[in-house]
Protein backbone atom coordinates (compact mmCIF):
# COMPACT_ATOMS: atom_id res chain seq x y z
CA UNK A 1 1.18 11.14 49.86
CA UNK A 2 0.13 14.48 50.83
CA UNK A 3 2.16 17.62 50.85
CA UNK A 4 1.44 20.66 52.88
CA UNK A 5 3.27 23.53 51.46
CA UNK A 6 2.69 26.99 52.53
CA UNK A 7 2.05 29.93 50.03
CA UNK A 8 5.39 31.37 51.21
CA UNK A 9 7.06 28.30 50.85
CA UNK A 10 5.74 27.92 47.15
CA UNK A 11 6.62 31.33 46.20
CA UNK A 12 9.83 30.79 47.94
CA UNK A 13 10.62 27.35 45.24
CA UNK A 14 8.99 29.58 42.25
CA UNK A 15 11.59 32.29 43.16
CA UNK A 16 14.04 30.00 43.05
CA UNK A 17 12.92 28.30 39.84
CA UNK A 18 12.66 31.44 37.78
CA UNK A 19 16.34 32.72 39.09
CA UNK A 20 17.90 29.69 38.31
CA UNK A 21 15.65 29.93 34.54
CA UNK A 22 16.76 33.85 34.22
CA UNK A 23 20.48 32.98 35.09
CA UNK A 24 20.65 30.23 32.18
CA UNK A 25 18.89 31.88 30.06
CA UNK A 26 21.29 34.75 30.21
CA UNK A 27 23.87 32.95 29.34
CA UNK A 28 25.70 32.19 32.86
CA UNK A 29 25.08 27.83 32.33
CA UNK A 30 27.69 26.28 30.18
CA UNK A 31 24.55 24.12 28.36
CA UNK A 32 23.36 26.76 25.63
CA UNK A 33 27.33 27.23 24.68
CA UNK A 34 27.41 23.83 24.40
CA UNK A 35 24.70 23.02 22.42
CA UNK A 36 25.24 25.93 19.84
CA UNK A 37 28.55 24.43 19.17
CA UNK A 38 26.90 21.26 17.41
CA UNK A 39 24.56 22.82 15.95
CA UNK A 40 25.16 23.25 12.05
CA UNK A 41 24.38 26.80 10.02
CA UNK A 42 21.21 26.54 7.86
CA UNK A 43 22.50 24.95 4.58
CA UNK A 44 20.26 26.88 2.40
CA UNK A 45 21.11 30.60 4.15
CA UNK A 46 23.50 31.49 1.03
CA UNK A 47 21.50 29.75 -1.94
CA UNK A 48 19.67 31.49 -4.88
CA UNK A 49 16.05 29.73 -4.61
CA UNK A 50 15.20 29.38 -8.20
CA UNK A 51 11.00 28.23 -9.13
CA UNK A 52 10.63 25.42 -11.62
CA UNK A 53 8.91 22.75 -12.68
CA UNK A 54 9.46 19.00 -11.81
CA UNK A 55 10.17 17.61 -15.23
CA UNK A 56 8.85 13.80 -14.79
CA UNK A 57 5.11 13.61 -15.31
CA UNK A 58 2.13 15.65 -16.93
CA UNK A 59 1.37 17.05 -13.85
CA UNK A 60 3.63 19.90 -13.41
CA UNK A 61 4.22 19.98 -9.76
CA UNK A 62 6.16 23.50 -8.52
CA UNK A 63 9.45 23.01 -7.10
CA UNK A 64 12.13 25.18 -6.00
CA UNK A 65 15.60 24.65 -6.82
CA UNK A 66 18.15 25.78 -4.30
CA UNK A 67 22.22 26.51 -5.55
CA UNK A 68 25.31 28.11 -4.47
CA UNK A 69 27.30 29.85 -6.65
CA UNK A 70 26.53 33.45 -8.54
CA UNK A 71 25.56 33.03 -12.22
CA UNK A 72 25.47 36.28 -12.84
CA UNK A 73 28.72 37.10 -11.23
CA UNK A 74 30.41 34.43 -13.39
CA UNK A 75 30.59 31.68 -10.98
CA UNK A 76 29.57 28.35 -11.14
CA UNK A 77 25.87 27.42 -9.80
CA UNK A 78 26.26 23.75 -7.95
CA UNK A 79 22.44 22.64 -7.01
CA UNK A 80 22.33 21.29 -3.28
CA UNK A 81 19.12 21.14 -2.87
CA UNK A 82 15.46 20.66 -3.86
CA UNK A 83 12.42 20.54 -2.70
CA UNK A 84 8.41 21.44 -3.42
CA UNK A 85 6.66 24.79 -3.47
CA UNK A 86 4.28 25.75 -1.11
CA UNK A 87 3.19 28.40 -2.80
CA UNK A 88 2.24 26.32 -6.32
CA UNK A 89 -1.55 25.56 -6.78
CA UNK A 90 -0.90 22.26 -8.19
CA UNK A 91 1.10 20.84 -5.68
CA UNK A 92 1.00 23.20 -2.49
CA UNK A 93 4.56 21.91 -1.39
CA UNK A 94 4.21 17.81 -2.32
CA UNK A 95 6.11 15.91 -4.30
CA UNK A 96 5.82 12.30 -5.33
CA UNK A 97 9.10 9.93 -4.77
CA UNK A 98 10.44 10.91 -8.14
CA UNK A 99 9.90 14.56 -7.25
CA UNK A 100 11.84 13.86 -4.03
CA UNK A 101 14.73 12.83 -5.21
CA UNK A 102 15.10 15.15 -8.24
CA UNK A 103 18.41 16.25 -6.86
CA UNK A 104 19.81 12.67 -7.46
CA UNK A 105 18.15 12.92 -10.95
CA UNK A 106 20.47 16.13 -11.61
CA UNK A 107 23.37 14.98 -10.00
CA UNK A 108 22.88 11.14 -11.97
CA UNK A 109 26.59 10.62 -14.07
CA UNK A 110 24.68 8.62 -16.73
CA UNK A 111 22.15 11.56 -17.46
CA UNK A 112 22.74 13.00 -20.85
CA UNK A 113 23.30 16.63 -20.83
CA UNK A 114 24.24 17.28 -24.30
CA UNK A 115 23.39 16.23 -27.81
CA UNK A 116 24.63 13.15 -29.29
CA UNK A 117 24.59 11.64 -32.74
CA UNK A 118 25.79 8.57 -33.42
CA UNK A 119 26.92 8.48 -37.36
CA UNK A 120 25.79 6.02 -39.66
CA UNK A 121 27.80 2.88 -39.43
CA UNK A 122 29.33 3.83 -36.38
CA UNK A 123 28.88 2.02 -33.12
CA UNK A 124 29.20 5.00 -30.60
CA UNK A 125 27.55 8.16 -29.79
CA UNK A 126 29.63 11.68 -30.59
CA UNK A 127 28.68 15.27 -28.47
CA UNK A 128 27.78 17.48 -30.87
CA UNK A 129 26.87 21.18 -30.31
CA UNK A 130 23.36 22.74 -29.99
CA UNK A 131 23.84 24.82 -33.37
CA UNK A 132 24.35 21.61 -35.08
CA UNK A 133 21.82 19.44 -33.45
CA UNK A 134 19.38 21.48 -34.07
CA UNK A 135 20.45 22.28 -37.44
CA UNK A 136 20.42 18.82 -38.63
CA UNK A 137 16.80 18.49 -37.04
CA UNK A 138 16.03 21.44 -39.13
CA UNK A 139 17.37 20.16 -42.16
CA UNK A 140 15.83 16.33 -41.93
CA UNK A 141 12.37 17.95 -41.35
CA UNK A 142 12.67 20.22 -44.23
CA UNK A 143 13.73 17.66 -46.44
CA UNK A 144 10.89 15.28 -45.52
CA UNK A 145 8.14 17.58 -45.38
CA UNK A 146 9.11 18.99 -48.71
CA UNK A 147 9.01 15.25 -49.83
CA UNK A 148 5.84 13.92 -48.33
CA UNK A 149 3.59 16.91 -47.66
CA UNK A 150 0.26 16.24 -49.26
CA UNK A 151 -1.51 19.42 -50.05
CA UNK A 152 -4.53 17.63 -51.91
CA UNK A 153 -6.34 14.31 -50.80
CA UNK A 154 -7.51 11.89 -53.89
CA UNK A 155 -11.21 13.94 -53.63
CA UNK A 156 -9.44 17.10 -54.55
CA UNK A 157 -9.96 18.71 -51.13
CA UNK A 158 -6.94 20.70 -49.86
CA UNK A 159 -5.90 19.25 -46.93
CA UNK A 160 -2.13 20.37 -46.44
CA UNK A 161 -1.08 17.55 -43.90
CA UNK A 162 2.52 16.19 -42.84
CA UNK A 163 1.99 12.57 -41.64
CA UNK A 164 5.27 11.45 -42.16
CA UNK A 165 6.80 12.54 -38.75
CA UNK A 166 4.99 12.93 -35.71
CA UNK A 167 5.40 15.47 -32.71
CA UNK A 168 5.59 14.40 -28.77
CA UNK A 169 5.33 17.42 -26.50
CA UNK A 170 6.15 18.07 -22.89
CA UNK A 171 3.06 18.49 -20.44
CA UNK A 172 4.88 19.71 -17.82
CA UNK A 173 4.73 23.35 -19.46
CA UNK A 174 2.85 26.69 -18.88
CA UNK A 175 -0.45 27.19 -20.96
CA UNK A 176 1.02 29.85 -23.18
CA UNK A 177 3.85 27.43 -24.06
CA UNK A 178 1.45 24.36 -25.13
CA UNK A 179 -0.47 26.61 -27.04
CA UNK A 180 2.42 28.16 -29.18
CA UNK A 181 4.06 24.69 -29.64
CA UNK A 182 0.11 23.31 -30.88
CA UNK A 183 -0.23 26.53 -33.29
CA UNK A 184 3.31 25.67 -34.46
CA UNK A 185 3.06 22.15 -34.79
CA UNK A 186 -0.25 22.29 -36.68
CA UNK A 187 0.70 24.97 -39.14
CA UNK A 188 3.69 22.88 -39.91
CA UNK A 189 0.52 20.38 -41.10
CA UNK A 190 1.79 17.51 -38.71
CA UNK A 191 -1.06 15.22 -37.79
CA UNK A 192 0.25 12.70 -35.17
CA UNK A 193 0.82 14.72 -32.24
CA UNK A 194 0.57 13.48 -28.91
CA UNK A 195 1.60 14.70 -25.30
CA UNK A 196 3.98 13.05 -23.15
CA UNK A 197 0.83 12.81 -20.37
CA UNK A 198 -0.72 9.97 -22.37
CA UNK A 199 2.79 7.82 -22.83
């Protein structure tokens, strides 16, 4: 089916056209007022964006961590969302399916958030405080490397090793942390070290 339309009829319907476009787009068509009513704010226009790292495998994938709530203005900071960094090397903005849901991971009511000791004989766990967890770490490692640290193998050669206890360390970490935590580790004399990237 073939139209004939003049060029003055054409720019006549263009005319048209781009009035009726100008007029709505000016705000004079009820559809824009509409639609901005059910539209939602952005969720993350208030947050503090705080960089981390995701804390599940040896790969150390960039995320950033989104919260409401001032820290430093006393209030409390309630995470609502996370997601990955585009601007990390390793990951460029990815994350794996445990990455993805790390929000659920913070939010989980079974994950531990503070130390626990269970006493000897007792069948329950008691929260303890940081200064006494690690106090009592401090004190059992003390006490068994001053029992079992071997200075001397049966040759006679000074060895100065502590194979009684062994170390795991994190390898989601920065360089400059995994070397102070070897130099540490090592001058403490322990042997069986290990990273959590081959577990």
């Amino acid at each position: 089916m073939n139209i004939e339309v003049s060029r003055r009829g054409l720019l006549k319907v263009a005319g048209v056209g781009a009035a009726g476009t100008a007029l709505g787009a000016l705000g004079f068509g009820g559809a824009e007022a509409a639609v901005s009513a059910h539209v939602r704010a952005f969720k993350l226009a208030r947050t503090t964006e705080t960089r981390n790292t995701c804390p599940y495998c040896s790969v150390a994938c960039g995320v950033i961590i989104y919260s409401k709530g001032d820290v430093r203005k006393g209030e409390q900071a309630d995470i609502t969302h996370i997601e990955g960094d585009a601007d990390h090397p390793t990951n460029r903005g990815t994350l794996c399916p445990k990455g993805a849901a790390l929000k659920d991971f913070v939010h989980a009511k079974t994950r531990l958030q503070y130390p626990m000791l269970r006493k000897p004989g007792s069948d329950r766990f008691e929260r303890i405080s940081w200064d006494d967890a690690l106090n009592r770490i401090a004190r059992h490692m003390k006490d068994d490397r001053d029992k079992n640290f071997v200075t001397k193998n049966k040759d006679g050669l000074t060895v100065n090793r502590w194979i009684t206890v062994g170390f795991l360390a994190a390898s989601a970490t920065t360089n400059e942390t995994a070397y102070l935590t070897y130099k540490v580790v090592r001058g403490a004399g322990v042997l069986p070290f290990d990273n959590q990237a081959r577990v």
